[in-house]
PDB file of N, CA and C in Angstrom:
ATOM      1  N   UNK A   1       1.317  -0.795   6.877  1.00  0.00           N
ATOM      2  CA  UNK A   1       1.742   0.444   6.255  1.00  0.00           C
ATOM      3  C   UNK A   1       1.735   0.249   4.744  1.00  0.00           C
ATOM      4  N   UNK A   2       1.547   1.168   4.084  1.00  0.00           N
ATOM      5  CA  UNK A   2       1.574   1.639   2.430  1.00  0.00           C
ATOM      6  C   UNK A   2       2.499   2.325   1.971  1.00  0.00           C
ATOM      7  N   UNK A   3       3.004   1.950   1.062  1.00  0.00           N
ATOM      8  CA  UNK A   3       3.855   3.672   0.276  1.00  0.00           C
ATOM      9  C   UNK A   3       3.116   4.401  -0.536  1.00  0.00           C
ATOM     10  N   UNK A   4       3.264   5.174  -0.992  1.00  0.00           N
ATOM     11  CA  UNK A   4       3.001   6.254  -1.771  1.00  0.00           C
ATOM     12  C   UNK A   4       3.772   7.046  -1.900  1.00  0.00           C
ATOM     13  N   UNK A   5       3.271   7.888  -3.521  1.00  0.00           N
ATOM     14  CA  UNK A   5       4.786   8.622  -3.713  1.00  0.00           C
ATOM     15  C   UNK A   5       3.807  10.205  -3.961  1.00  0.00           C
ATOM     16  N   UNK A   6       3.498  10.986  -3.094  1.00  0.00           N
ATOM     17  CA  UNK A   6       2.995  12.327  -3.555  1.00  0.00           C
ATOM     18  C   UNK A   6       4.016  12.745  -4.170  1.00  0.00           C
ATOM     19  N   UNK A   7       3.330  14.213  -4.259  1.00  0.00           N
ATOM     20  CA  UNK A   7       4.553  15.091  -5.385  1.00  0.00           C
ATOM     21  C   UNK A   7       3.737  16.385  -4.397  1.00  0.00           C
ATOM     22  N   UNK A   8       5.288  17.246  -4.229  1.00  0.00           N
ATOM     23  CA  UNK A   8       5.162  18.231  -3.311  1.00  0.00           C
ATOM     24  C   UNK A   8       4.975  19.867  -3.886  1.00  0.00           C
ATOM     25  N   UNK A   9       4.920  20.901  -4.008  1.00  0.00           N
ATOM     26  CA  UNK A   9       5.155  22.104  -4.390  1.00  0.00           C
ATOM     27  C   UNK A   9       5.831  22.796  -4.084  1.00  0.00           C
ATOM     28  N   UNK A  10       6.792  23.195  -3.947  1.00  0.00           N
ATOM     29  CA  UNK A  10       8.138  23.806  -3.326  1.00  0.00           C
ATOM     30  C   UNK A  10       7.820  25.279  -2.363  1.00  0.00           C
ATOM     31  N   UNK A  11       6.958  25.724  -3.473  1.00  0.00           N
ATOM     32  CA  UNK A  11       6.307  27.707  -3.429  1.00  0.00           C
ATOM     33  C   UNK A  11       5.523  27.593  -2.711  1.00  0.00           C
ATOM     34  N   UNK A  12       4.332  25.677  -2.436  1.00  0.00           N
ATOM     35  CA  UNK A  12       3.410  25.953  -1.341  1.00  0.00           C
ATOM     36  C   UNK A  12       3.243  24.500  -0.555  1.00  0.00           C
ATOM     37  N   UNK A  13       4.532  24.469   0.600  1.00  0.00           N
ATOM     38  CA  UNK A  13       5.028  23.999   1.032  1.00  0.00           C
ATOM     39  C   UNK A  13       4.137  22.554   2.079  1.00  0.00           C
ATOM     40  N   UNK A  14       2.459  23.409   2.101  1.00  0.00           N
ATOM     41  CA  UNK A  14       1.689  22.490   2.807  1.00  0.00           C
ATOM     42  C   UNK A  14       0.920  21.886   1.583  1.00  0.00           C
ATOM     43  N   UNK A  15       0.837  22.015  -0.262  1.00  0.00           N
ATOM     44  CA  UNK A  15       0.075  21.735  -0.807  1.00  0.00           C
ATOM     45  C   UNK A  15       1.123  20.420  -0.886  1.00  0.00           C
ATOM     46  N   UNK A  16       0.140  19.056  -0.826  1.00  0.00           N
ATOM     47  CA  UNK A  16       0.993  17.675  -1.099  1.00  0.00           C
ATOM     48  C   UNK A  16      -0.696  16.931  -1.690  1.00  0.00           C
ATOM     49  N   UNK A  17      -0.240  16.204  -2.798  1.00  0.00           N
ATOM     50  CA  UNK A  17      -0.991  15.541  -3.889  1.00  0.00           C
ATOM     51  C   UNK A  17       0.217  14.562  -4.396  1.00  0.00           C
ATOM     52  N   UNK A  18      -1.178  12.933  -4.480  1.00  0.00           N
ATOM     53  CA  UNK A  18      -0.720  11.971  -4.854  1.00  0.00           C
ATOM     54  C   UNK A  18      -0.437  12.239  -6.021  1.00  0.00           C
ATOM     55  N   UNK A  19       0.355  11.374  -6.761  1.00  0.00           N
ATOM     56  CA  UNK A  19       0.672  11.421  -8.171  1.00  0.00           C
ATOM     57  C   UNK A  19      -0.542  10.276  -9.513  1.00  0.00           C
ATOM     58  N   UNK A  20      -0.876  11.317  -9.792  1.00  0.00           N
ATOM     59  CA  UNK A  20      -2.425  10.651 -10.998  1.00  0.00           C
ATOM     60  C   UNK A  20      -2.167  10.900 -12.371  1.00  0.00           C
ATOM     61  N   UNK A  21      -1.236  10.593 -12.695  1.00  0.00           N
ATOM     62  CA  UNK A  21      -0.754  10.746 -14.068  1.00  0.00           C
ATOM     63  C   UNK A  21      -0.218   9.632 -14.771  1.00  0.00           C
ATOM     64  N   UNK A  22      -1.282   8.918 -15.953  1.00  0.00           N
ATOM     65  CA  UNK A  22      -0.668   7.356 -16.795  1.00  0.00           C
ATOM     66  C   UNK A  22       0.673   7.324 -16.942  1.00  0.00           C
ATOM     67  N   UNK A  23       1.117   8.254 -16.734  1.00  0.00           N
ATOM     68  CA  UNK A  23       2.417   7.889 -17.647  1.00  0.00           C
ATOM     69  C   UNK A  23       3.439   7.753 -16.607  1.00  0.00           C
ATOM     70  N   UNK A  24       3.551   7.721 -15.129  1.00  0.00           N
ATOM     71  CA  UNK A  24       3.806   7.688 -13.697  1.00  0.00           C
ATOM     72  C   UNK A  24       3.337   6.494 -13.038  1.00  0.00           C
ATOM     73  N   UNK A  25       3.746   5.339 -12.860  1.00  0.00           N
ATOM     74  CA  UNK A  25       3.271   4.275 -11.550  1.00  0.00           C
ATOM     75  C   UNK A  25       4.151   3.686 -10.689  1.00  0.00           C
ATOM     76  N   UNK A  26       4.042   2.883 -10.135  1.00  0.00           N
ATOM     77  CA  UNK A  26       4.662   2.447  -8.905  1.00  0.00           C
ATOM     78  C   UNK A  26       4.788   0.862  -9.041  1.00  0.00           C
ATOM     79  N   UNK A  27       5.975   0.763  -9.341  1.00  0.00           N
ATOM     80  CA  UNK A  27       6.331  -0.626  -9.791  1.00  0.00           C
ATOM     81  C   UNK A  27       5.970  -1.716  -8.307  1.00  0.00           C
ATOM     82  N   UNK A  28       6.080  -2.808  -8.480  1.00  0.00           N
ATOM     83  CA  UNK A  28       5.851  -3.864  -7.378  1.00  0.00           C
ATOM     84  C   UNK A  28       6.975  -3.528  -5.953  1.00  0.00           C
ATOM     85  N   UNK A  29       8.236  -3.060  -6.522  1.00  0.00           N
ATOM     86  CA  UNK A  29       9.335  -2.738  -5.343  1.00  0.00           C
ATOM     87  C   UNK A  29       8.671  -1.898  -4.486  1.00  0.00           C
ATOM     88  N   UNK A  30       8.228  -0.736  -5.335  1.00  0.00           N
ATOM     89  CA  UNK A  30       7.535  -0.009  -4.875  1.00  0.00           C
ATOM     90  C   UNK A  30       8.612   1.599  -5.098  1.00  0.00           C
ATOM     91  N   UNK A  31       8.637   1.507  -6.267  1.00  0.00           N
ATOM     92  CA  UNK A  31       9.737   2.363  -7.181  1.00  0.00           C
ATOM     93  C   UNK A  31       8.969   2.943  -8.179  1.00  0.00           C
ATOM     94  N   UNK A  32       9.048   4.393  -8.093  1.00  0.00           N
ATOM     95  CA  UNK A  32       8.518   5.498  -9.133  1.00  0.00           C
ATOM     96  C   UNK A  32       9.026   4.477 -10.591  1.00  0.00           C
ATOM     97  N   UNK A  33       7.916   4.597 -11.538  1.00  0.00           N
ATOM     98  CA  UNK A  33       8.344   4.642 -12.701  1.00  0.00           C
ATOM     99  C   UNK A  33       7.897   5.563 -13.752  1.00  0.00           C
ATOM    100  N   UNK A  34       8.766   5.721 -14.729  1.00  0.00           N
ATOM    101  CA  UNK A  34       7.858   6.940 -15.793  1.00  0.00           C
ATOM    102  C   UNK A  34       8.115   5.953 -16.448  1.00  0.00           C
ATOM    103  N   UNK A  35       7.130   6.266 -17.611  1.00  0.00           N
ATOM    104  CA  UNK A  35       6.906   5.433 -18.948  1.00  0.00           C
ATOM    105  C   UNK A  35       7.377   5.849 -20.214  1.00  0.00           C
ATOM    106  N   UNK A  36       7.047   7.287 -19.720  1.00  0.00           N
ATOM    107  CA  UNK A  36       7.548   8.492 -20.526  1.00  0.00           C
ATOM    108  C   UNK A  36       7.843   9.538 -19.868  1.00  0.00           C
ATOM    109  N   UNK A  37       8.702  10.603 -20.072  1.00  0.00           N
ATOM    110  CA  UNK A  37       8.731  12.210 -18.948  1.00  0.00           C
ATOM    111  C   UNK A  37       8.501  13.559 -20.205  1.00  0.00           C
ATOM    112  N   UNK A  38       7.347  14.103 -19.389  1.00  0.00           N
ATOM    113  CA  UNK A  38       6.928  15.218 -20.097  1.00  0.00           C
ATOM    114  C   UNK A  38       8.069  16.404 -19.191  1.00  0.00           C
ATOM    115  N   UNK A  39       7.534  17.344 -20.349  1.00  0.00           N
ATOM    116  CA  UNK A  39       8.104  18.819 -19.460  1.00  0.00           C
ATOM    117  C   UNK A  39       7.279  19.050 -18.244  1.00  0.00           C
ATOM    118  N   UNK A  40       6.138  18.914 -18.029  1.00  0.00           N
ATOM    119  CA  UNK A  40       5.380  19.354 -16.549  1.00  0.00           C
ATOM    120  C   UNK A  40       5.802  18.298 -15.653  1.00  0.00           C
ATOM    121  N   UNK A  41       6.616  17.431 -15.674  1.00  0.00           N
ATOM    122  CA  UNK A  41       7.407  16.632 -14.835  1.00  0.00           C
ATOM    123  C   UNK A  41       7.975  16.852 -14.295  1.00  0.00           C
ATOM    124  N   UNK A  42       9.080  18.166 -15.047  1.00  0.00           N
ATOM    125  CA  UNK A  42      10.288  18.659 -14.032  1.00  0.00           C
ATOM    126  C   UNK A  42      10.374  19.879 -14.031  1.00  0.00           C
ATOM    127  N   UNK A  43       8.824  20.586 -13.530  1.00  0.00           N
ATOM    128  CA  UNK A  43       8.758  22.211 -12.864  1.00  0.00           C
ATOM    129  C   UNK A  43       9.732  22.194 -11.744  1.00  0.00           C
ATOM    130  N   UNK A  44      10.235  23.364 -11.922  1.00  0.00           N
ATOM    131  CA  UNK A  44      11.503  24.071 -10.673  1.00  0.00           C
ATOM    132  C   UNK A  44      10.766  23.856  -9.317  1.00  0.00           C
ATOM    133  N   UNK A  45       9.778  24.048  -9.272  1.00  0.00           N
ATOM    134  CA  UNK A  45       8.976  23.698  -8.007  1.00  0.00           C
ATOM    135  C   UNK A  45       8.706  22.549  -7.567  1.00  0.00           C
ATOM    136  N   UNK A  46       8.674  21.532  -8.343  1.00  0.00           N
ATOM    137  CA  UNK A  46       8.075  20.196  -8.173  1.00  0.00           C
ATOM    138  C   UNK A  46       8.761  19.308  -7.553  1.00  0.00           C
ATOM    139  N   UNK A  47       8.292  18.749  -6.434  1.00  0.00           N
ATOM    140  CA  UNK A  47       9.102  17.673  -5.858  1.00  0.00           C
ATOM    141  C   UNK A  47       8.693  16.433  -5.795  1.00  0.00           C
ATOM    142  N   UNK A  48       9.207  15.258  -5.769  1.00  0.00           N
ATOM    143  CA  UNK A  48       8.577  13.860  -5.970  1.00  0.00           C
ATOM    144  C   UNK A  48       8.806  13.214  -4.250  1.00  0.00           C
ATOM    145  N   UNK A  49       8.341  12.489  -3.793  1.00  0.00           N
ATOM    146  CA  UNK A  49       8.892  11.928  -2.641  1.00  0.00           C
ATOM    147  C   UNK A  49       7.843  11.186  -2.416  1.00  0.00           C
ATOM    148  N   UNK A  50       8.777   9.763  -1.345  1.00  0.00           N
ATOM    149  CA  UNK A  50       8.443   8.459  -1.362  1.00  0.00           C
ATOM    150  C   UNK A  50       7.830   8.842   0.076  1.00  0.00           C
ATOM    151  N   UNK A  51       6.583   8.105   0.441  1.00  0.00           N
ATOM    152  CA  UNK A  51       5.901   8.300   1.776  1.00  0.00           C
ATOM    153  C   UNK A  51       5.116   7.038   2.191  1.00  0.00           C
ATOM    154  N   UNK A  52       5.246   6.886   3.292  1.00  0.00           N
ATOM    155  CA  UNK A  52       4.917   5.783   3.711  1.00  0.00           C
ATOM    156  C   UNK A  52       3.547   6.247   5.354  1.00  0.00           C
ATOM    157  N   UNK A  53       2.669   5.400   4.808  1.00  0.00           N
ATOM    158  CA  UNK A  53       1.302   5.862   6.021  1.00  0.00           C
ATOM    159  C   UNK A  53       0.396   4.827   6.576  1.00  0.00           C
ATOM    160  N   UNK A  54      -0.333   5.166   7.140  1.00  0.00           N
ATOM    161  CA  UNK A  54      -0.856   4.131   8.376  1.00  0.00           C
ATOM    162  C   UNK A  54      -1.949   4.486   8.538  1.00  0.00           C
ATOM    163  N   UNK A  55      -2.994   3.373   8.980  1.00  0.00           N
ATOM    164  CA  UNK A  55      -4.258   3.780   8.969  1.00  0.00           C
ATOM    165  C   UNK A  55      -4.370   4.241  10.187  1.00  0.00           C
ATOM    166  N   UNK A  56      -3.250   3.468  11.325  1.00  0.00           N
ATOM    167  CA  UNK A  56      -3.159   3.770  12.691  1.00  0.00           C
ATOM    168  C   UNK A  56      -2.400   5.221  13.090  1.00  0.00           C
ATOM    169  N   UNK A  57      -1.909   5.818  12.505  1.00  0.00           N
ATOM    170  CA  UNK A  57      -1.461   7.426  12.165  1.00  0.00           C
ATOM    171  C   UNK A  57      -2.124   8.470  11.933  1.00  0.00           C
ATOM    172  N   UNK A  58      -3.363   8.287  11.499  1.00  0.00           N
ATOM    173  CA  UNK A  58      -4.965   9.009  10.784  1.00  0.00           C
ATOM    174  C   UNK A  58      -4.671  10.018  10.362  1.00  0.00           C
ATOM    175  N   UNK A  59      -4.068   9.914   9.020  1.00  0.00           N
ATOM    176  CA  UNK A  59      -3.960  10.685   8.461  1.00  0.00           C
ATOM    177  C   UNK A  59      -2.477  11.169   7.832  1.00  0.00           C
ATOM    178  N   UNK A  60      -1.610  10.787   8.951  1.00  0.00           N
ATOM    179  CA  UNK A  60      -0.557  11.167   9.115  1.00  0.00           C
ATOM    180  C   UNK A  60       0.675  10.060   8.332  1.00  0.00           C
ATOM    181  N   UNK A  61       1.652  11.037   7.866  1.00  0.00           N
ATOM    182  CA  UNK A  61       2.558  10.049   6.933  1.00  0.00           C
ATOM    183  C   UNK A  61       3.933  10.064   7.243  1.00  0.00           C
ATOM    184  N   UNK A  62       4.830   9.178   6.617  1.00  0.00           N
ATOM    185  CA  UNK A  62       6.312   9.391   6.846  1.00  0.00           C
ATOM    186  C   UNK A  62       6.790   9.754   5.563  1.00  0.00           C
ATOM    187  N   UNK A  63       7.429  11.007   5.479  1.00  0.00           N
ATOM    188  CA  UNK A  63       8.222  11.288   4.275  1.00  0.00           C
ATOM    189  C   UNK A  63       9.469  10.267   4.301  1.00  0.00           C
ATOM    190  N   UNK A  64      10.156  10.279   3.203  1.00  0.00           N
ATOM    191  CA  UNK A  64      11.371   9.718   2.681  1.00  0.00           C
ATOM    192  C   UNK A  64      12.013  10.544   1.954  1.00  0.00           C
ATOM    193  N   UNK A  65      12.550  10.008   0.596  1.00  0.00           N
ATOM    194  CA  UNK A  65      13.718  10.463   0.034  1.00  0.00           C
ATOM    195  C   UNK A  65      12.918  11.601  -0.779  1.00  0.00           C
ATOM    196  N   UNK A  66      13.248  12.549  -1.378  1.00  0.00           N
ATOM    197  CA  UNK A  66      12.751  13.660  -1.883  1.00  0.00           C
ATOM    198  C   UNK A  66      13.589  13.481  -3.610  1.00  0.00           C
ATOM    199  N   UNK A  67      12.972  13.872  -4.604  1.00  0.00           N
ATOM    200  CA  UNK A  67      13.357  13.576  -5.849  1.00  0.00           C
ATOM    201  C   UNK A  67      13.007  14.715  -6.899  1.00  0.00           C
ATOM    202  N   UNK A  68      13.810  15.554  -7.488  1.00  0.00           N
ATOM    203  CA  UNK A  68      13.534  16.179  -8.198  1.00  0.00           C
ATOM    204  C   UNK A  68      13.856  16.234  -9.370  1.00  0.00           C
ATOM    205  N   UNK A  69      13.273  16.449 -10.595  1.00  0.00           N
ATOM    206  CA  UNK A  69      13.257  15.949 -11.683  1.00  0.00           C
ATOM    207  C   UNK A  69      13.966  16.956 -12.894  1.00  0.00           C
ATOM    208  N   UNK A  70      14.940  17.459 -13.633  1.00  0.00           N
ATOM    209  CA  UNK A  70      15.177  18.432 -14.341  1.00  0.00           C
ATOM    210  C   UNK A  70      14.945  17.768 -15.911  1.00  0.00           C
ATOM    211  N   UNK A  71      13.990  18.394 -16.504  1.00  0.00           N
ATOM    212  CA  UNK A  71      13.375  17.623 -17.881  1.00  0.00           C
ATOM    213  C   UNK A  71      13.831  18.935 -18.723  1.00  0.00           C
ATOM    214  N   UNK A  72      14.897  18.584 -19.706  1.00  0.00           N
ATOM    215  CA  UNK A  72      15.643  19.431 -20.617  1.00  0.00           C
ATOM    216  C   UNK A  72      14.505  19.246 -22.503  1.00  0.00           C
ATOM    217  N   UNK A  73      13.674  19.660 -22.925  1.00  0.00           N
ATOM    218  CA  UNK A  73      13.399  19.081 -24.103  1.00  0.00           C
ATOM    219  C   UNK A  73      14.306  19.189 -25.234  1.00  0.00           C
ATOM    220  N   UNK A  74      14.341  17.907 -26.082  1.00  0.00           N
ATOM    221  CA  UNK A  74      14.666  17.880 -27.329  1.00  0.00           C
ATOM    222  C   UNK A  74      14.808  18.731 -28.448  1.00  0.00           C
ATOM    223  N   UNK A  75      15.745  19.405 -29.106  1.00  0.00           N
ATOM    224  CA  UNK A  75      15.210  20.093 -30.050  1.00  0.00           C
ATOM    225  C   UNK A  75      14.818  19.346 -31.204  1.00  0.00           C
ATOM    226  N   UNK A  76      13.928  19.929 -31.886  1.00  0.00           N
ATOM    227  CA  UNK A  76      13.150  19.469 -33.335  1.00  0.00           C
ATOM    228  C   UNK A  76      12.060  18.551 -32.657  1.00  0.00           C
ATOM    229  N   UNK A  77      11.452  18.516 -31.532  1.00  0.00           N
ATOM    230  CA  UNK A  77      10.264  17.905 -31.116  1.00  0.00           C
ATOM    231  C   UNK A  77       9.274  18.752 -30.626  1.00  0.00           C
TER     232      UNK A  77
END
């Protein structure tokens, strides 16, 4: 088995996409990291979650913990 951490859409509940963004990886634990957090990080819609899959599953995955992100910006930036 593998983890992976897609990121979900709240509004379209079957759209699920891995996460492909530099500034986002997956440390050795196997723990989301940001490097940095933009504002398109923490859309009201956006969900993060840890998933785990199998080649013997085809296709098929195990969700986990679900993570959502609220990104407030800075003023004067």
């Amino acid at each position: 088995m593998f983890e992976v951490f897609p990121f979900r859409d709240t509004e379209q509940g079957s759209v699920i996409e891995t996460i492909r963004r530099p500034h986002i990886t997956v440390d050795g634990d196997g723990k989301l990291q940001f490097s940095s957090v933009e504002v398109h990080d923490g859309r009201p819609n956006l969900v993060y979650e840890c998933a785990a899959a199998s080649p013997v599953l085809h296709g098929e995955y195990r969700s986990g913990d679900h993570v959502q992100l609220q990104v407030t910006p800075r003023e004067g930036l």
